[in-house]
N, C-alpha and C. Protein backbone atom coordinates (compact mmCIF):
# COMPACT_ATOMS: atom_id res chain seq x y z
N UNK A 1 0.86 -1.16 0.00
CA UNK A 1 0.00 0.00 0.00
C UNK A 1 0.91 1.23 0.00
N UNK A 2 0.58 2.40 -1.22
CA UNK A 2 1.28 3.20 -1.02
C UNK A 2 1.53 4.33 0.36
N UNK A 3 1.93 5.43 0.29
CA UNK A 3 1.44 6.37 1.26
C UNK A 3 0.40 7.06 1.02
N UNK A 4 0.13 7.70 -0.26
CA UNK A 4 -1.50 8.29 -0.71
C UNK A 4 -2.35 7.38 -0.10
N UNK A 5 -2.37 5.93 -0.23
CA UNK A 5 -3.34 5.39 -0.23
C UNK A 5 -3.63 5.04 1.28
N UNK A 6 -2.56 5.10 2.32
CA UNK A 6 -2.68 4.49 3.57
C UNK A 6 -3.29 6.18 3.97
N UNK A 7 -2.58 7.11 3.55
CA UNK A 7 -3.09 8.41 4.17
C UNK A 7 -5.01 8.43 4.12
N UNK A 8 -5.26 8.09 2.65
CA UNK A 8 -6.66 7.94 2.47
C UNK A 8 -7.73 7.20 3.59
N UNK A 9 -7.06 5.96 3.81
CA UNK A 9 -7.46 5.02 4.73
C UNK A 9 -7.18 5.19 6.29
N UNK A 10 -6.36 6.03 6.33
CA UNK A 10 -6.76 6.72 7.95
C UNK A 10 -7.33 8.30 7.78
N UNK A 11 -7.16 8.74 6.98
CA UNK A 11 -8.38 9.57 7.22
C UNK A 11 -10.05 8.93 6.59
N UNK A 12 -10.27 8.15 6.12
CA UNK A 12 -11.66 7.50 6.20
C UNK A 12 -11.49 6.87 7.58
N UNK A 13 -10.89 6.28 8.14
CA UNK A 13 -10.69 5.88 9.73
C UNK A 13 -11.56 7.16 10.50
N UNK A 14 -10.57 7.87 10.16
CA UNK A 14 -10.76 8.64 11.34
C UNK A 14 -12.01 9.47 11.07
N UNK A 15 -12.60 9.79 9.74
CA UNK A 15 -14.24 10.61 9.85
C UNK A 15 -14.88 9.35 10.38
N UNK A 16 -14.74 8.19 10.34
CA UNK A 16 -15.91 7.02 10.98
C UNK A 16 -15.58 7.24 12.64
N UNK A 17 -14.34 7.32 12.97
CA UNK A 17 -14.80 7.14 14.22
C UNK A 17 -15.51 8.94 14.76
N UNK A 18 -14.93 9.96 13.89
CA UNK A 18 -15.69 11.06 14.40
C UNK A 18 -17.02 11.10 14.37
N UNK A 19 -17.77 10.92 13.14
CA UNK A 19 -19.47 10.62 12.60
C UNK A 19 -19.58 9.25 14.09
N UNK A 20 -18.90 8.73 14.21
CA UNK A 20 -19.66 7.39 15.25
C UNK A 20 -19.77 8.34 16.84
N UNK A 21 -18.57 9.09 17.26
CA UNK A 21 -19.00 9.73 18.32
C UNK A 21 -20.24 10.45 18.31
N UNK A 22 -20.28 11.39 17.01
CA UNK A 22 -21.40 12.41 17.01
C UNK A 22 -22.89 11.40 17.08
N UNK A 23 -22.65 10.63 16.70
CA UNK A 23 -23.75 9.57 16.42
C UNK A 23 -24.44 9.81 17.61
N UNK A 24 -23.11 8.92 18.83
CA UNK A 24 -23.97 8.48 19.30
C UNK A 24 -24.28 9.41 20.25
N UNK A 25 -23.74 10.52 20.45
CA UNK A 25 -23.59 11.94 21.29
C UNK A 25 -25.39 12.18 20.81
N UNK A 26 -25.87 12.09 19.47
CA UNK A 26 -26.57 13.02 18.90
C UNK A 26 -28.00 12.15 19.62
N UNK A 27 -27.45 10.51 19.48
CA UNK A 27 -28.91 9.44 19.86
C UNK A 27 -28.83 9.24 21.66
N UNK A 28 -28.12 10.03 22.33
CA UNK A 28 -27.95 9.61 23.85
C UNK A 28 -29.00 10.33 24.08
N UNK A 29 -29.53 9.94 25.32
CA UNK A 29 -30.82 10.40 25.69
C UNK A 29 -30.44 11.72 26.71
N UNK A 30 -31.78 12.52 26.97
CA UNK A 30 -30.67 13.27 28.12
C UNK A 30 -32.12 12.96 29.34
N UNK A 31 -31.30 13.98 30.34
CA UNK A 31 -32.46 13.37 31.76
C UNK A 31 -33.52 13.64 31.57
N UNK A 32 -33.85 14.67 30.81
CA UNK A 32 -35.22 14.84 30.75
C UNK A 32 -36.15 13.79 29.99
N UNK A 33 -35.73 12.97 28.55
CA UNK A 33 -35.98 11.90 28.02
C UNK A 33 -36.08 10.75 28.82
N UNK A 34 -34.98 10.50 29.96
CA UNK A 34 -35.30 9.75 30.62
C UNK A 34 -36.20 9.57 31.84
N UNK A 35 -36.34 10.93 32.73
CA UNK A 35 -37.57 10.86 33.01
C UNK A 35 -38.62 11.03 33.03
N UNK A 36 -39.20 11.43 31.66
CA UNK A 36 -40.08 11.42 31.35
C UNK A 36 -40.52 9.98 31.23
N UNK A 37 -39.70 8.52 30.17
CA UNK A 37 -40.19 7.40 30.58
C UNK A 37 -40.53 6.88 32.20
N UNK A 38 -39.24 7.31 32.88
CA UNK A 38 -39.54 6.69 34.00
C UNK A 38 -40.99 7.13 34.41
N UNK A 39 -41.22 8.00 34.37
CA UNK A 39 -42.85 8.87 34.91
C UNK A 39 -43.53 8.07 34.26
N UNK A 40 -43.75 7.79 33.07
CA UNK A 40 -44.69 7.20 32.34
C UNK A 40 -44.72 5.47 32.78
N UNK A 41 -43.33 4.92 33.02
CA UNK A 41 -44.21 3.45 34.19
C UNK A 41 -44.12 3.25 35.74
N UNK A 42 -43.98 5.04 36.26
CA UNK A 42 -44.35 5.39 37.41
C UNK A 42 -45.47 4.15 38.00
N UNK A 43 -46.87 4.52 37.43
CA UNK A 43 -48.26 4.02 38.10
C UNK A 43 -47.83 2.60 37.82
N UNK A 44 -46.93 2.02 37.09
CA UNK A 44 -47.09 0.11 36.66
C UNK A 44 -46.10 -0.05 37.61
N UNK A 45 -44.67 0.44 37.69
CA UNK A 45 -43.61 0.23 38.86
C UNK A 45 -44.14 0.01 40.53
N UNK A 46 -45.18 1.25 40.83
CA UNK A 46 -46.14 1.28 42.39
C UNK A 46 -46.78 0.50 42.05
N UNK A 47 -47.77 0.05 41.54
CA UNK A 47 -48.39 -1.12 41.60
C UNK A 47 -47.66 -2.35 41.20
N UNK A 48 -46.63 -2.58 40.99
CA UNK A 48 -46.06 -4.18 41.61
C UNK A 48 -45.12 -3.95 42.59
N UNK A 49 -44.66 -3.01 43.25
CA UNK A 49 -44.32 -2.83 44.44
C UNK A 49 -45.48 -3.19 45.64
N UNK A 50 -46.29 -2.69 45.26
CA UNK A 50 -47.60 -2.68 46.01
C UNK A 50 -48.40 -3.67 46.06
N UNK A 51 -47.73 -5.19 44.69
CA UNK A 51 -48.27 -6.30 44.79
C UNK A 51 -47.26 -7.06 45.50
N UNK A 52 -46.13 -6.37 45.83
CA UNK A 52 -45.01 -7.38 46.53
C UNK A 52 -44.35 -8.04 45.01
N UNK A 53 -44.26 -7.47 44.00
CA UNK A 53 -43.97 -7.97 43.14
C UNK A 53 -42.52 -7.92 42.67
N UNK A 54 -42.26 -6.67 43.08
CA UNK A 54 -40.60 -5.75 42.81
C UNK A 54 -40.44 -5.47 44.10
N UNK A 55 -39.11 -4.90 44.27
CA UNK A 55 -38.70 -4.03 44.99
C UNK A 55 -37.67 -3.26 45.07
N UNK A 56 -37.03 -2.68 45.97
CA UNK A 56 -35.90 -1.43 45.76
C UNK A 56 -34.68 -2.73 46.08
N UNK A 57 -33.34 -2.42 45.39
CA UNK A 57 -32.31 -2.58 45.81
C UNK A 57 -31.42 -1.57 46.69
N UNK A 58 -30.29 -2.07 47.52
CA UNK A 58 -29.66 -0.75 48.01
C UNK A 58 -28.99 0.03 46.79
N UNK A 59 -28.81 -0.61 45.77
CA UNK A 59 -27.98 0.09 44.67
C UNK A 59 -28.99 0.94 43.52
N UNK A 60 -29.93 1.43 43.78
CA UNK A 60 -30.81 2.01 43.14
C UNK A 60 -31.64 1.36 41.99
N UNK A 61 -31.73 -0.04 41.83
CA UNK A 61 -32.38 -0.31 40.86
C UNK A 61 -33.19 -1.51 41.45
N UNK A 62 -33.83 -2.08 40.72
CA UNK A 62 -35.37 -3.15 41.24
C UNK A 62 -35.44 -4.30 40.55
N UNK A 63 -35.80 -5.38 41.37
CA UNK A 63 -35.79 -6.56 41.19
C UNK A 63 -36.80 -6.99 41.33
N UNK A 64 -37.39 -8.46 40.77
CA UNK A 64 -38.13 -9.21 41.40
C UNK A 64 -37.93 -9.49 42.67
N UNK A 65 -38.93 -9.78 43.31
CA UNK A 65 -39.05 -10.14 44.56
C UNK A 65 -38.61 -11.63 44.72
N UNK A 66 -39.55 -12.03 43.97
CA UNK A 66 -39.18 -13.68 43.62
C UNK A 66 -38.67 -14.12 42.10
N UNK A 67 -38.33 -14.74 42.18
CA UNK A 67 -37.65 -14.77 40.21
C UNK A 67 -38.80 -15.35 39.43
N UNK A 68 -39.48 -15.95 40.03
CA UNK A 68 -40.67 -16.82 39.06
C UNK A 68 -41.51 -15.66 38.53
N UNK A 69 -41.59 -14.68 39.46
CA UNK A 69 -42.15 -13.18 38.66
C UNK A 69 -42.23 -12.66 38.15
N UNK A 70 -40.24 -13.11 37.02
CA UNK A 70 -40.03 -12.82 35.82
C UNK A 70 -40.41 -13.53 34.90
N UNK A 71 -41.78 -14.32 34.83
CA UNK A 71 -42.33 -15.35 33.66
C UNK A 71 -43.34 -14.51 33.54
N UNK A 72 -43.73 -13.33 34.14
CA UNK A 72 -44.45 -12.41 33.46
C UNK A 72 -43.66 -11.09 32.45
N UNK A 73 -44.29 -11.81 31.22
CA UNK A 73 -42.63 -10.78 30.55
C UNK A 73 -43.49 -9.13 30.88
N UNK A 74 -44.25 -8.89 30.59
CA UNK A 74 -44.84 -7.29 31.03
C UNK A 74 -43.84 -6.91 32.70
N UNK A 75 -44.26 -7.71 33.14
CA UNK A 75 -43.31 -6.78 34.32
C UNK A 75 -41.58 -7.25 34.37
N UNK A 76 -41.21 -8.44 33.31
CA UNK A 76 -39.74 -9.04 33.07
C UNK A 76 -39.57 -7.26 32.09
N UNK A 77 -39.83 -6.80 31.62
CA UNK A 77 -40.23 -5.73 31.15
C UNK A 77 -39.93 -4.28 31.63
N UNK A 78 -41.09 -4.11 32.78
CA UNK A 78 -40.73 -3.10 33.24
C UNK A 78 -39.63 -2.90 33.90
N UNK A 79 -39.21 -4.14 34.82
CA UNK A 79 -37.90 -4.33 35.43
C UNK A 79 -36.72 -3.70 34.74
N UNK A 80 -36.53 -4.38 33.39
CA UNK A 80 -35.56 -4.50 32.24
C UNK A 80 -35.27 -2.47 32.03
N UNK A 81 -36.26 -2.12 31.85
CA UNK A 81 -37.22 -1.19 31.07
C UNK A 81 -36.70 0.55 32.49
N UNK A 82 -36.89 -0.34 33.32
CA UNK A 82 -36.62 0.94 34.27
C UNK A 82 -35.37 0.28 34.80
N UNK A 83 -34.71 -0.25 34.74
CA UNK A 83 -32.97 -0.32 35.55
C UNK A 83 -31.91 0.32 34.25
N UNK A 84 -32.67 -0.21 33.28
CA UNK A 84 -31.94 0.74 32.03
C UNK A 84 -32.00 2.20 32.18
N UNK A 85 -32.79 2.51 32.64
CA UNK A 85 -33.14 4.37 32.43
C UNK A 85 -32.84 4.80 34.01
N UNK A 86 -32.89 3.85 34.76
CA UNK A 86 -31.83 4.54 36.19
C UNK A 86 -30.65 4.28 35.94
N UNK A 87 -29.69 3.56 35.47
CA UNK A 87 -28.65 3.25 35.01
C UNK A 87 -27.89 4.52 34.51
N UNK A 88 -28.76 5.04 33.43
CA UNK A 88 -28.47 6.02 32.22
C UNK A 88 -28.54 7.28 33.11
N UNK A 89 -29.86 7.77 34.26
CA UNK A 89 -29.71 8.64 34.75
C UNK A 89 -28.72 8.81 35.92
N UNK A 90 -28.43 7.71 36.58
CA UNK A 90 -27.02 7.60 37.45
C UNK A 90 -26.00 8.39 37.00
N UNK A 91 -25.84 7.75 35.64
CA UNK A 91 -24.33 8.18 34.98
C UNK A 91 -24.50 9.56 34.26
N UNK A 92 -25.67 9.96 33.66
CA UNK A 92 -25.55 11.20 34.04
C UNK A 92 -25.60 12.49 34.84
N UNK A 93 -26.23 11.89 35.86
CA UNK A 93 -26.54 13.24 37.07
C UNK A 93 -24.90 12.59 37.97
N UNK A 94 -23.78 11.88 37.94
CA UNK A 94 -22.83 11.78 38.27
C UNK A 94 -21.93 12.19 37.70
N UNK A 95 -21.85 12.68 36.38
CA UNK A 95 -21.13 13.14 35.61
C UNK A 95 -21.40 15.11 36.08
N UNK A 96 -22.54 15.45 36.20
CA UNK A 96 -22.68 16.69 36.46
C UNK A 96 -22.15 16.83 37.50
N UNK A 97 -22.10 15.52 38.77
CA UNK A 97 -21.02 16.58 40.42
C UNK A 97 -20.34 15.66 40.60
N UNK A 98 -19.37 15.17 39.67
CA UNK A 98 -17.96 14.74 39.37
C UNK A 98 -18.52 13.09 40.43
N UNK A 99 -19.17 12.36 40.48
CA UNK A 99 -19.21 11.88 41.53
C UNK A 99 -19.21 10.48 40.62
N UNK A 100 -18.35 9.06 40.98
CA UNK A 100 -18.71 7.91 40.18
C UNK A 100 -19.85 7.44 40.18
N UNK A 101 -20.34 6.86 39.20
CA UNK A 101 -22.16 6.65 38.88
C UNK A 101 -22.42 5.39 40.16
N UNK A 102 -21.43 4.69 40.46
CA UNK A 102 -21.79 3.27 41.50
C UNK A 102 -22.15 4.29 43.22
N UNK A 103 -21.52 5.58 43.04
CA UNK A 103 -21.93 6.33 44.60
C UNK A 103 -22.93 7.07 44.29
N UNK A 104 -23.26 7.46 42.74
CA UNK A 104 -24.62 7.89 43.07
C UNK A 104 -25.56 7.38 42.84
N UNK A 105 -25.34 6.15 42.55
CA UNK A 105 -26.45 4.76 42.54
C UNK A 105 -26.79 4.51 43.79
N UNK A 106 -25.83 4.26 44.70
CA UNK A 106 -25.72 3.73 46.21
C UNK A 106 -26.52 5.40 46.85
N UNK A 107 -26.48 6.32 46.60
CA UNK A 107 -26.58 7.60 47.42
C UNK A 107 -28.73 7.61 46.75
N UNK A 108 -29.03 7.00 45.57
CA UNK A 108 -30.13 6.96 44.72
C UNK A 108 -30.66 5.34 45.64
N UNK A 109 -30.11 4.76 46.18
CA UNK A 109 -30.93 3.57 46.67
C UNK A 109 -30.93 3.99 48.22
N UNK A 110 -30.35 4.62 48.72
CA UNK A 110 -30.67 5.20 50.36
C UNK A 110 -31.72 5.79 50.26
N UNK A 111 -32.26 6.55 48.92
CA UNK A 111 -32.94 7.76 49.12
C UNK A 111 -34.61 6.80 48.90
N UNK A 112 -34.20 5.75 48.08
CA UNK A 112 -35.34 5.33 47.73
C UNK A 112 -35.79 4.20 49.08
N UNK A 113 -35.01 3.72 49.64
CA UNK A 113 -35.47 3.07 50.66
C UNK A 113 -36.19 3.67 51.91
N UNK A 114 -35.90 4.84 52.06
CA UNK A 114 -35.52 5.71 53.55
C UNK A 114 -37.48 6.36 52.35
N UNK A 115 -37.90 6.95 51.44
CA UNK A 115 -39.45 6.94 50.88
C UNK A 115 -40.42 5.72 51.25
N UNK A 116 -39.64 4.52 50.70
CA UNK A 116 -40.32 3.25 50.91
C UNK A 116 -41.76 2.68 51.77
N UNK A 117 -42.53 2.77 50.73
CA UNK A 117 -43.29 2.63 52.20
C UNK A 117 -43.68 1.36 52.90
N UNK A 118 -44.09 1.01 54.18
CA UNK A 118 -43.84 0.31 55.11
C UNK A 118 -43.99 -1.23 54.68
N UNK A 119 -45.24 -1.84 53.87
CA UNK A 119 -45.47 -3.14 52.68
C UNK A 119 -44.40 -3.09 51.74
N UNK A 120 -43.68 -2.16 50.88
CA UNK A 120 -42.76 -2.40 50.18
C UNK A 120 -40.99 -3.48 50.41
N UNK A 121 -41.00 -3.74 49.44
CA UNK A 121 -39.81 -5.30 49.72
C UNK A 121 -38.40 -4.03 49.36
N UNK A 122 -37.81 -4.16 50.04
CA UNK A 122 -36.08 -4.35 49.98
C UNK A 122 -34.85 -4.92 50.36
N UNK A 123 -34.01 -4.32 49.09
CA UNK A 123 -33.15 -5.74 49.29
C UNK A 123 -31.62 -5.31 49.40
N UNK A 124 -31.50 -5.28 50.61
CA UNK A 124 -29.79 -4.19 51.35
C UNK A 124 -29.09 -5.01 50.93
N UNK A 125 -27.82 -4.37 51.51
CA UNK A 125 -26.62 -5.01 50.15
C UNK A 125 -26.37 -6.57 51.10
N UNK A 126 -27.12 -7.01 51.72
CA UNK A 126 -26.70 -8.94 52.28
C UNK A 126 -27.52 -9.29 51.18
N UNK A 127 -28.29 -9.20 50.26
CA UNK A 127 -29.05 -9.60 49.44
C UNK A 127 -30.40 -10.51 49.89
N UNK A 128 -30.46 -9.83 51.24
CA UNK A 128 -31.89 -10.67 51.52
C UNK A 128 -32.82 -9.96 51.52
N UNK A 129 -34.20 -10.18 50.62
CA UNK A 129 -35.12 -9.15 51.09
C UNK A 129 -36.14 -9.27 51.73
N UNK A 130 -36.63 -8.13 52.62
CA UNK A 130 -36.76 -7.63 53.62
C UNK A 130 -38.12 -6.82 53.12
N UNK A 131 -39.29 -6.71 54.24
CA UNK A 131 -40.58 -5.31 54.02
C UNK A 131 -39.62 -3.88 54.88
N UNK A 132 -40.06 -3.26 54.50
CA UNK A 132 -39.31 -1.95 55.45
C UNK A 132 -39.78 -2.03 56.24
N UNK A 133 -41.07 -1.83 56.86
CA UNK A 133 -41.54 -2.28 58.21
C UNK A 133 -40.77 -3.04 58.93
N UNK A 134 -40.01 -4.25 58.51
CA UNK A 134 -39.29 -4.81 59.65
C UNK A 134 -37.58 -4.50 58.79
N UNK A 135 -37.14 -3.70 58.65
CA UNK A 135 -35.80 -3.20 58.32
C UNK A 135 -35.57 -2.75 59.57
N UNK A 136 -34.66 -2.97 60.32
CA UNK A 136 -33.97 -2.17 61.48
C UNK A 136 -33.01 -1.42 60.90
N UNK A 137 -32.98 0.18 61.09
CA UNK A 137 -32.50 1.12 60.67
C UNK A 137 -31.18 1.47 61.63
């Protein structure tokens, strides 16, 4: 390969990887996109909390309660559906106060447990879960 031709081939290199950043810069969601979904399976998230169906982790995101719970794909779903979009908002509202996304995950699952209300399941970092009502604080 000559040099014209290798020069050619890293600069086509290099507009792909620039067009691929902008890409994906241009398709990232921002917080407001994301909570707006989250709002929107707000009322389906409380009501399987409220069936004992989900619950909070200490690390900010939600699980089945029991795993057989995930043979309902609608709520295998919402699960999927909202740990993705807390995930995404972690890492960005951690990026705004310099803070790593795993402490403001952990700082996002205190906040959600300590709301919790008293029938709701959580599951502290021994991985057993627990109603808050009987959580000793």
């Amino acid at each position: 390969m000559n040099s014209h031709t290798r020069q050619r081939v890293v600069s086509v290199g290099l507009c792909v990887i620039i067009l691929g950043f902008m890409t994906s810069a241009a398709c990232a969601d921002t917080k407001g996109q994301i909570t707006d979904r989250m709002a929107q399976r707000l009322g389906a998230l409380n009501k399987a909390k409220a069936d004992g169906k989900i619950g909070e982790t200490f690390d900010g995101l939600v699980e089945a309660v029991k795993a057989e719970s995930l043979g309902d794909k609608e709520l295998k779903k919402l699960v999927q559906d909202e740990n993705a979009d807390r995930k995404a908002f972690y890492e960005l509202g951690a990026k705004e106060v310099g803070a790593a996304r795993q402490t403001f995950a952990l700082s996002a699952g205190k906040r959600n447990f300590r709301v919790a209300k008293p029938n709701e399941w959580l599951k502290p970092n021994d991985g057993k879960w627990i109603q808050k009502k009987d959580l000793k604080s």
